[in-house]
Protein backbone atom coordinates (compact mmCIF):
# COMPACT_ATOMS: atom_id res chain seq x y z
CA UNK A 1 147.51 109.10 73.38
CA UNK A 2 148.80 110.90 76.66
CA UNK A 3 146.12 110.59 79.92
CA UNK A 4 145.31 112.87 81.64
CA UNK A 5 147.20 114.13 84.83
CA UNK A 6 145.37 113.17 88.24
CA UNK A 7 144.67 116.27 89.25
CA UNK A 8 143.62 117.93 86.16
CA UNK A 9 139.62 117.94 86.84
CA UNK A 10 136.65 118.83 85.00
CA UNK A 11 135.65 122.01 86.04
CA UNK A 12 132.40 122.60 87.14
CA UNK A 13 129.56 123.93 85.06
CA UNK A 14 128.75 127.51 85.46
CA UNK A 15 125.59 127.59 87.42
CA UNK A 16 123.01 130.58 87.51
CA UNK A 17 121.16 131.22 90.45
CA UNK A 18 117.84 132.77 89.92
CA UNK A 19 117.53 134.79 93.49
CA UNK A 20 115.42 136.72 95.86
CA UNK A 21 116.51 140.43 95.81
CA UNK A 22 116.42 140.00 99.53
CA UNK A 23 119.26 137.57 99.52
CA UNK A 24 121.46 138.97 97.00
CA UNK A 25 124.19 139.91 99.18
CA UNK A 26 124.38 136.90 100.98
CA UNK A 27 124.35 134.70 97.62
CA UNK A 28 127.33 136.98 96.75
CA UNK A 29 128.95 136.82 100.60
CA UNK A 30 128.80 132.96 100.11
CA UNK A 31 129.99 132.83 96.37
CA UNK A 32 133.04 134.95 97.60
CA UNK A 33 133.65 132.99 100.81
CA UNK A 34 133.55 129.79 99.24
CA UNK A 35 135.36 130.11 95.75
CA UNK A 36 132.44 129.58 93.92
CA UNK A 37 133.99 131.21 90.41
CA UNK A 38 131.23 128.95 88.44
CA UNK A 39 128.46 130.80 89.81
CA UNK A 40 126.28 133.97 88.31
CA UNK A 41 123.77 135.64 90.10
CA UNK A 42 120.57 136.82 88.77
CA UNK A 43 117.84 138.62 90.94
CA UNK A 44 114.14 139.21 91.06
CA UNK A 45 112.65 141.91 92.41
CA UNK A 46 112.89 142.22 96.13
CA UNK A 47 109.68 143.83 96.72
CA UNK A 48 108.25 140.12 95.86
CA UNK A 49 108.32 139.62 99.33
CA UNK A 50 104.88 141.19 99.36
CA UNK A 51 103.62 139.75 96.38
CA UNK A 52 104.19 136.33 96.40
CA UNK A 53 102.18 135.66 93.59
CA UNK A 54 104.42 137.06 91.08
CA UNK A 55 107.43 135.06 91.79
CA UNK A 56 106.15 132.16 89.71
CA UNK A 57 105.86 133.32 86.29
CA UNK A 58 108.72 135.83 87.35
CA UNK A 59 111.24 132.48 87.55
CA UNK A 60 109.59 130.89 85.01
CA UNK A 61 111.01 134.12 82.41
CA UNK A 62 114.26 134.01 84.34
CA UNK A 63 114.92 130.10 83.74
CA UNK A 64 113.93 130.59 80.02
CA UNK A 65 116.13 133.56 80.01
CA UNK A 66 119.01 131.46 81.65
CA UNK A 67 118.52 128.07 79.25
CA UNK A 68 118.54 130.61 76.47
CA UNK A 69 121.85 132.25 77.66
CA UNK A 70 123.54 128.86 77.48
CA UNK A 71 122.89 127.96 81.69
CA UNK A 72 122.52 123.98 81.80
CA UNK A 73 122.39 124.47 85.31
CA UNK A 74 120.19 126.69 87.03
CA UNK A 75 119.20 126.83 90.70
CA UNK A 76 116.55 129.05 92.72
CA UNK A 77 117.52 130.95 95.19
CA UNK A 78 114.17 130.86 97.19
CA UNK A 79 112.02 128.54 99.46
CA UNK A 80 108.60 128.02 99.10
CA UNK A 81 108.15 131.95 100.04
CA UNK A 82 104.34 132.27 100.28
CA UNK A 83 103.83 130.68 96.62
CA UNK A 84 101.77 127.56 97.66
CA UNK A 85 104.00 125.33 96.38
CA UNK A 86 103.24 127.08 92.75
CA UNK A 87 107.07 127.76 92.28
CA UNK A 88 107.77 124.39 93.14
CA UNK A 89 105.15 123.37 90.13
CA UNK A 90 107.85 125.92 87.70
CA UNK A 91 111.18 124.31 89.35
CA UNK A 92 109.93 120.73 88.61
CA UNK A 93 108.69 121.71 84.86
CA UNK A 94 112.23 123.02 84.18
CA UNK A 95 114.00 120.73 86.33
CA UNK A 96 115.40 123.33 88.37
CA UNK A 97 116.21 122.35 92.51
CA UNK A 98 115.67 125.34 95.32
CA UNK A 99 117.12 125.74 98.57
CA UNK A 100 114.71 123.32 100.92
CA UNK A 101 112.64 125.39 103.43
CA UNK A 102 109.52 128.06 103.32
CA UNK A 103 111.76 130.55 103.05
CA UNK A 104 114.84 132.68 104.13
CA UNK A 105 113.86 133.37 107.94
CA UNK A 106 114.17 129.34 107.89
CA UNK A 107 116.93 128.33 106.01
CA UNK A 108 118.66 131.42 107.42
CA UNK A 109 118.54 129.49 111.00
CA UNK A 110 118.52 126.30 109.21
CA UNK A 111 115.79 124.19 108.42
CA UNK A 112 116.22 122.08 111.23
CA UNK A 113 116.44 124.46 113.60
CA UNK A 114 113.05 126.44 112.27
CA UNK A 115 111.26 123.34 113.02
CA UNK A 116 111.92 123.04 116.23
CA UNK A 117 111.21 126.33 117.59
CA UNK A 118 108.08 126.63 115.47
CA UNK A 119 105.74 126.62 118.12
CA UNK A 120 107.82 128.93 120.92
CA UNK A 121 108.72 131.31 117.78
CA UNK A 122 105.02 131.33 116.24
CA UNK A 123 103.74 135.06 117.16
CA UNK A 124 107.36 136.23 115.95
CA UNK A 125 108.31 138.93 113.37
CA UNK A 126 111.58 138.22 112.03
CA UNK A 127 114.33 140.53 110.74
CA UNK A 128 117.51 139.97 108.68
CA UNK A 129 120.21 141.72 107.51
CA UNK A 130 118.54 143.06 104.13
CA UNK A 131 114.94 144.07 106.38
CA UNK A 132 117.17 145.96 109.00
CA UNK A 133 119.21 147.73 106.53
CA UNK A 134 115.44 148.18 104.29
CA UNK A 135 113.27 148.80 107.55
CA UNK A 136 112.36 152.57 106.15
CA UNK A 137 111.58 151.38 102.61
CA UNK A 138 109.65 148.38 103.45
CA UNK A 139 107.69 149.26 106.40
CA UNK A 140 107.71 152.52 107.40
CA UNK A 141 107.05 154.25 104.42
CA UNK A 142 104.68 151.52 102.92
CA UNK A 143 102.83 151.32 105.66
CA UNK A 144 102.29 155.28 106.61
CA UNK A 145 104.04 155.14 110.02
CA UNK A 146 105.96 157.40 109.62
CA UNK A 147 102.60 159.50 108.80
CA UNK A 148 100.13 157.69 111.06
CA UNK A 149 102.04 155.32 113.83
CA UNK A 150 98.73 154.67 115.54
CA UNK A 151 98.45 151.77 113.09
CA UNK A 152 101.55 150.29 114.44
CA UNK A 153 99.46 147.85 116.62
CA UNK A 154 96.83 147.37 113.59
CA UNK A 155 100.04 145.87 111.74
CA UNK A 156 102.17 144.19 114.26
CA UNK A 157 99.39 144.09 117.39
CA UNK A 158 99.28 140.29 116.53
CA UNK A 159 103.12 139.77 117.57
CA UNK A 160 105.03 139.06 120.71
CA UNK A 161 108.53 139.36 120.02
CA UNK A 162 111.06 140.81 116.90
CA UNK A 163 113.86 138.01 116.47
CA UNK A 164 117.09 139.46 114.85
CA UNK A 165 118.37 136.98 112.17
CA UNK A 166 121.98 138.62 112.30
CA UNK A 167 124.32 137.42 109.05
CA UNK A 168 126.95 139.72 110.07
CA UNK A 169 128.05 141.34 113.03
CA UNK A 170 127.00 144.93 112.34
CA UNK A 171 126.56 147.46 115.14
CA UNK A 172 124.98 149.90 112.99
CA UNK A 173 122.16 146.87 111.97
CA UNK A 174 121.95 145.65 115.47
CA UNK A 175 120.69 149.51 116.29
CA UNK A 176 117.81 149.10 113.97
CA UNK A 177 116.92 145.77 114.81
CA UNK A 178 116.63 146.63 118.88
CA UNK A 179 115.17 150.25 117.66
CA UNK A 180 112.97 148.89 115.46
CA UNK A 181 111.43 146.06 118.15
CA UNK A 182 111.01 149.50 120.71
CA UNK A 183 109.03 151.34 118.00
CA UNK A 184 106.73 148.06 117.42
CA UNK A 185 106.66 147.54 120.88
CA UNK A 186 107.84 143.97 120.58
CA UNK A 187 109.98 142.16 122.74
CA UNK A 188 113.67 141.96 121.07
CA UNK A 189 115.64 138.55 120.53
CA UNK A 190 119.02 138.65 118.28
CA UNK A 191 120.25 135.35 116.58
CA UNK A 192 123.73 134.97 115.21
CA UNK A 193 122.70 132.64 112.26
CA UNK A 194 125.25 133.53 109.83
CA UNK A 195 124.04 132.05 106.57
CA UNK A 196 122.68 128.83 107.65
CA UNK A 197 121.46 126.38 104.94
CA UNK A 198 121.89 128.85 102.10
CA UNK A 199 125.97 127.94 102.44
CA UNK A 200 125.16 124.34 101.95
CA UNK A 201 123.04 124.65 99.12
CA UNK A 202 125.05 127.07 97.01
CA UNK A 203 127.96 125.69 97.88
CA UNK A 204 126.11 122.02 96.53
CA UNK A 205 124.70 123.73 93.68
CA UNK A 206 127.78 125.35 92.67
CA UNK A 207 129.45 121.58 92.22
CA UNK A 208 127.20 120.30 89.42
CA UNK A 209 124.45 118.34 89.17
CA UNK A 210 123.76 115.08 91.16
């Protein structure tokens, strides 16, 4: 019997990541960056962000859906996002890890870095790429300001500032971002976070299990 050459490996299992619709570009951005040929993508609705409550049962399908599609290995793309630790009650049910964090204005930064400007970045309304490039669709229009901007400081009177989370370098973004903190009459901060934690844990997830 002839072994095995040394650098002949086991490849790694192909690994579905149940995701935020917010995020999908970055999973993908991260997936490409990083070689990460194992890994599928699978969204839920974006529009979750305002309805944390479905996300839940909506990964709960997804995982099912996954395990039934031959995915050993699954992993959520989301933090805690509003749920109240419910999702975490799903993930642990099905065995399934997340990326660590409340959600993607954190791990975005990095976890670590959330924490510690928590109380300095408190009364702050954050923005990625996905919200600038969505501002119309998931503000505006919701909302009526477009119709009725008096209620701009019903919504957002409560804020101080509009901090940037920039994962590219995008003029065109930047313009909505500093446009979009003038309309809300917010003071305007832009972060360069790149893609923070959510490299690390794909890029973890993507190698197998532990």
């Amino acid at each position: 019997m002839t072994d095995q050459p040394d650098d002949i490996r086991t490849p790694a299992p192909r690994l579905r990541v149940i995701a935020c619709g917010m995020i999908a570009r970055e999973v993908l951005a991260v997936k490409a960056l990083n070689g990460l040929d194992n890994l599928d993508l699978q969204c839920l609705p974006a529009e979750f962000h305002f309805y944390p409550d479905r996300i839940p049962a909506a990964m709960e399908a997804a995982i099912l859906e996954a395990r039934a599609e031959g995915f050993e290995h699954v992993f959520a793309g989301y933090g805690d996002c509003g749920t109240g630790g419910l999702l975490d009650a799903v993930l642990s049910r099905h065995g399934v890890e997340r990326i660590a964090g409340p959600h993607c204005f954190a791990f975005y930064q990095g976890n670590a870095a959330f924490a510690a400007s928590g109380e300095a970045d408190m009364m702050a309304f954050y923005m990625t790429d996905f919200l600038c490039r969505q501002f119309d669709a998931f503000f505006i229009r919701p909302l009526g300001l477009d119709r009725h901007p008096e209620l701009i400081s019903d919504y957002f009177g409560n804020y101080e500032k509009l901090i940037y989370l920039a994962q590219t370098d995008d003029p065109a973004l930047d313009k909505v971002a500093e446009s979009a903190a003038t309309l809300l009459g917010l003071e305007y901060e832009r972060r360069s976070t790149g893609y923070g934690d959510l490299t690390t844990a794909l890029v973890d997830a993507a190698s197998g299990p532990a």
